[in-house]
Every structure is written in C-alpha cells, then in structure tokens.
C-alpha atoms as a PDB file:
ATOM      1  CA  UNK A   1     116.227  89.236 -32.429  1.00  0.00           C
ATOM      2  CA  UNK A   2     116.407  87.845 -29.005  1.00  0.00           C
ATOM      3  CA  UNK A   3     116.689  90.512 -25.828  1.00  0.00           C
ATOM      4  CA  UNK A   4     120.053  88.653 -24.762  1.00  0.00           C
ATOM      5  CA  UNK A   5     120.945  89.557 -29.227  1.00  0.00           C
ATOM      6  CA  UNK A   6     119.801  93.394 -28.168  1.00  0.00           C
ATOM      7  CA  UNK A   7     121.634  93.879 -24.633  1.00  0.00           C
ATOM      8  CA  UNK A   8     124.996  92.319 -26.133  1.00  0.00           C
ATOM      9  CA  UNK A   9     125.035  93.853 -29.658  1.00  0.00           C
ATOM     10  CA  UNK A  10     124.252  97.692 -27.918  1.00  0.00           C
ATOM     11  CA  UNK A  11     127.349  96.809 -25.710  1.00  0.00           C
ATOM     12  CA  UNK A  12     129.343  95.749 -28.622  1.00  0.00           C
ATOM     13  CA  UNK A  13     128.539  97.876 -31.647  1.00  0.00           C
ATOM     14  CA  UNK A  14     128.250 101.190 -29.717  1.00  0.00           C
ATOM     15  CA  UNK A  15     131.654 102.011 -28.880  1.00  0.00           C
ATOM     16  CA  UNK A  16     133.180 101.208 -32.175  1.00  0.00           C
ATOM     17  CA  UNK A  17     130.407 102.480 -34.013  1.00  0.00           C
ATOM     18  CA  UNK A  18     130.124  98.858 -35.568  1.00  0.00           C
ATOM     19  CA  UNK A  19     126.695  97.264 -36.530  1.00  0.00           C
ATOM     20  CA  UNK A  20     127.703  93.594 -36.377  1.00  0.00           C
ATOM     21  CA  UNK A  21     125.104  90.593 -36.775  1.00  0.00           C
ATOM     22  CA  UNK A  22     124.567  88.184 -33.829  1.00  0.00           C
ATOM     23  CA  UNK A  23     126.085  85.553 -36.292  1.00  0.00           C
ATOM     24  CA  UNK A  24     129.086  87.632 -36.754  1.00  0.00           C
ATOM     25  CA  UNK A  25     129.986  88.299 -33.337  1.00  0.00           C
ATOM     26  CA  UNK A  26     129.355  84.457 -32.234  1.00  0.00           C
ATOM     27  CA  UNK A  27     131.780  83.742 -35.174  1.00  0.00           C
ATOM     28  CA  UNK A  28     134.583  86.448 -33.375  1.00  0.00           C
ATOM     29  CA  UNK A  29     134.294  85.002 -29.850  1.00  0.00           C
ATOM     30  CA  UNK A  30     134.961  81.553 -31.118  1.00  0.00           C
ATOM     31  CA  UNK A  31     137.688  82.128 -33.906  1.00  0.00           C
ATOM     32  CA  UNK A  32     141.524  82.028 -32.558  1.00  0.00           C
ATOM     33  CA  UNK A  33     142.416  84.877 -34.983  1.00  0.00           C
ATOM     34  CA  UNK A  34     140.234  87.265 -32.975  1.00  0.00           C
ATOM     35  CA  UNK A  35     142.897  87.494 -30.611  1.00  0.00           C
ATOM     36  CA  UNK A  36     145.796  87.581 -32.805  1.00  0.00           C
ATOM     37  CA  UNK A  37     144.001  90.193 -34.525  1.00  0.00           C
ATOM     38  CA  UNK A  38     143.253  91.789 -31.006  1.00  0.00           C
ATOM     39  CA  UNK A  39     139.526  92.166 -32.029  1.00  0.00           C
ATOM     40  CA  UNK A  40     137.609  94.748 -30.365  1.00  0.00           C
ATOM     41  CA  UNK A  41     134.658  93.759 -30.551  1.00  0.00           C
ATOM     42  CA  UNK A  42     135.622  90.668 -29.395  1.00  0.00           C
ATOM     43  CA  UNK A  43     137.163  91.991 -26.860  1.00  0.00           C
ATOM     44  CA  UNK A  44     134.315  94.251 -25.911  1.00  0.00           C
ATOM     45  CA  UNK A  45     132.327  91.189 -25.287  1.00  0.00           C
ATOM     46  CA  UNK A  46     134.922  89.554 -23.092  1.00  0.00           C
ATOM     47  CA  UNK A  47     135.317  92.645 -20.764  1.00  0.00           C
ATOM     48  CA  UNK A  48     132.441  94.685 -20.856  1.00  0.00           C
ATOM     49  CA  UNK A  49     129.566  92.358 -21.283  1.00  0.00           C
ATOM     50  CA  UNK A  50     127.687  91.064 -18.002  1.00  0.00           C
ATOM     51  CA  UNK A  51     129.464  87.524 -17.225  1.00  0.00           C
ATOM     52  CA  UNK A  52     125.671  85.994 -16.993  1.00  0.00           C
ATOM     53  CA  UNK A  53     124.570  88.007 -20.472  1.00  0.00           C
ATOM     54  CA  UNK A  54     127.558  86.223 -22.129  1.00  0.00           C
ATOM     55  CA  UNK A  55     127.058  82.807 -21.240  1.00  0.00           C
ATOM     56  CA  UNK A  56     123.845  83.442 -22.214  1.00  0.00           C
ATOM     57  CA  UNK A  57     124.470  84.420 -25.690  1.00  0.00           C
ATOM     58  CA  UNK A  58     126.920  81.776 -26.077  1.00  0.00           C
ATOM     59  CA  UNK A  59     124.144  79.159 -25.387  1.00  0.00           C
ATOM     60  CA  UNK A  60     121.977  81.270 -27.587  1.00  0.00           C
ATOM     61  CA  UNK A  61     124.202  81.412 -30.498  1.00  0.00           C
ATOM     62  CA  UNK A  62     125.639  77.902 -29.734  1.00  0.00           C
ATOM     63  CA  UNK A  63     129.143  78.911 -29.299  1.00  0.00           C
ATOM     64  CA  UNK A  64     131.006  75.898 -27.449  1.00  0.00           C
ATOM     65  CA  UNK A  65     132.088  77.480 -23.886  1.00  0.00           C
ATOM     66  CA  UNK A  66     135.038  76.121 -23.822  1.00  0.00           C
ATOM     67  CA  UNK A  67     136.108  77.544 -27.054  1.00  0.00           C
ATOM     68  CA  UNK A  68     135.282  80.982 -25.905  1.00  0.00           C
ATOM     69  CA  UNK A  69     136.893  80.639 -22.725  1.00  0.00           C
ATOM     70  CA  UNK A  70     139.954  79.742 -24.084  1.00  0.00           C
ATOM     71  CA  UNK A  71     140.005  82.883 -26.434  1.00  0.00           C
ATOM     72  CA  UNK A  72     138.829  85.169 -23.051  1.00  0.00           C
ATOM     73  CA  UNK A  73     142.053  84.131 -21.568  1.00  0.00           C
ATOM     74  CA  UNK A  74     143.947  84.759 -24.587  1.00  0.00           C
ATOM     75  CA  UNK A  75     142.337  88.502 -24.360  1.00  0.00           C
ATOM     76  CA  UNK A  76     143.141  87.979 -20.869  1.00  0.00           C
ATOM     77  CA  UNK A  77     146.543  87.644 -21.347  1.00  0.00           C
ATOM     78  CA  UNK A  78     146.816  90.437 -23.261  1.00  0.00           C
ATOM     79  CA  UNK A  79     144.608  92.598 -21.448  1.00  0.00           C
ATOM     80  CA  UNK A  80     147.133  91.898 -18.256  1.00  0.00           C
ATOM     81  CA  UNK A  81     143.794  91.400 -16.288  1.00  0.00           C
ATOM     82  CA  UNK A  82     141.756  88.369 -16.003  1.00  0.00           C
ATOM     83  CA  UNK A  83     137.974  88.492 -17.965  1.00  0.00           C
ATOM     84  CA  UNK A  84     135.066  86.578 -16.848  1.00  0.00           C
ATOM     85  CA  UNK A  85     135.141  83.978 -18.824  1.00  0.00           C
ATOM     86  CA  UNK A  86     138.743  83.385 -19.007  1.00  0.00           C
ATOM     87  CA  UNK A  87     138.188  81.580 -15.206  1.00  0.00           C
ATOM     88  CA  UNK A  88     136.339  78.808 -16.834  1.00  0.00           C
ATOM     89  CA  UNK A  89     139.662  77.949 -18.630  1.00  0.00           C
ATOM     90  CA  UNK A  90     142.614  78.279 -15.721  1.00  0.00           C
END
C-alpha cells in the first residue's frame, strides 16, 4: 500500500473504528449515494483529509475529480460549510 493509501486510510478508519480498503473508499468518494446516505467516511475524507493528500489519492486510485468534487459539494451542502474540494465544482 502506497504512503498517500496509509496517511488517508489512518484519517478515515480511525474515528469510526472502520478498516476500509483503498478500493472501497475510492468507490465512496465517487458514488452519489454516499451523500444521500451521509457517509462518514466519505465525509471524513472530504473534511478532514489534507486538500493536497486527497487529490492525490484520487489520482492514485483513479477517481475522476470532477466526480468527487461534485459529491464534496454535496457534503458541502450539507455540512453548511464549504470542503476543499467542493471549490473545484462552484
């Protein structure tokens, strides 16, 4: 597993006591239902991964940017404060 893998995943799993794969949190930053579901740990990515460590993963795990930005500002929007990523989509 990649460093960028390691540094996300700690951030990620820890607080939910979760032990998701790379490949499974790539798949819940790029599927719509994440934030209908109001995900945490795709959540936890959005707002409390380093802006530079997740576009980093994203190019890792080949999750289109766009696609994840999109979902950021739908966390956004719930959130009621604007996430990192969700800039890339306003």
């Amino acid at each position: 597993m990649s460093i960028v893998a390691v540094k996300v995943l700690s951030t990620v799993n820890a607080p939910y006591g979760t032990a998701l794969s790379a490949e499974q949190l790539a798949s819940k930053i790029s599927d719509p239902a994440s934030a209908v579901d109001f995900d945490p740990s795709a959540f936890s990515f959005f707002s409390e991964v380093d802006e530079d460590l997740q576009n980093s993963f994203l190019d890792e795990m080949h999750v289109d940017p766009s696609i994840a930005a999109n979902l950021a500002r739908e966390f956004s929007a719930l959130a009621g404060y604007l996430l990192p990523l969700a800039r890339a989509a306003s």
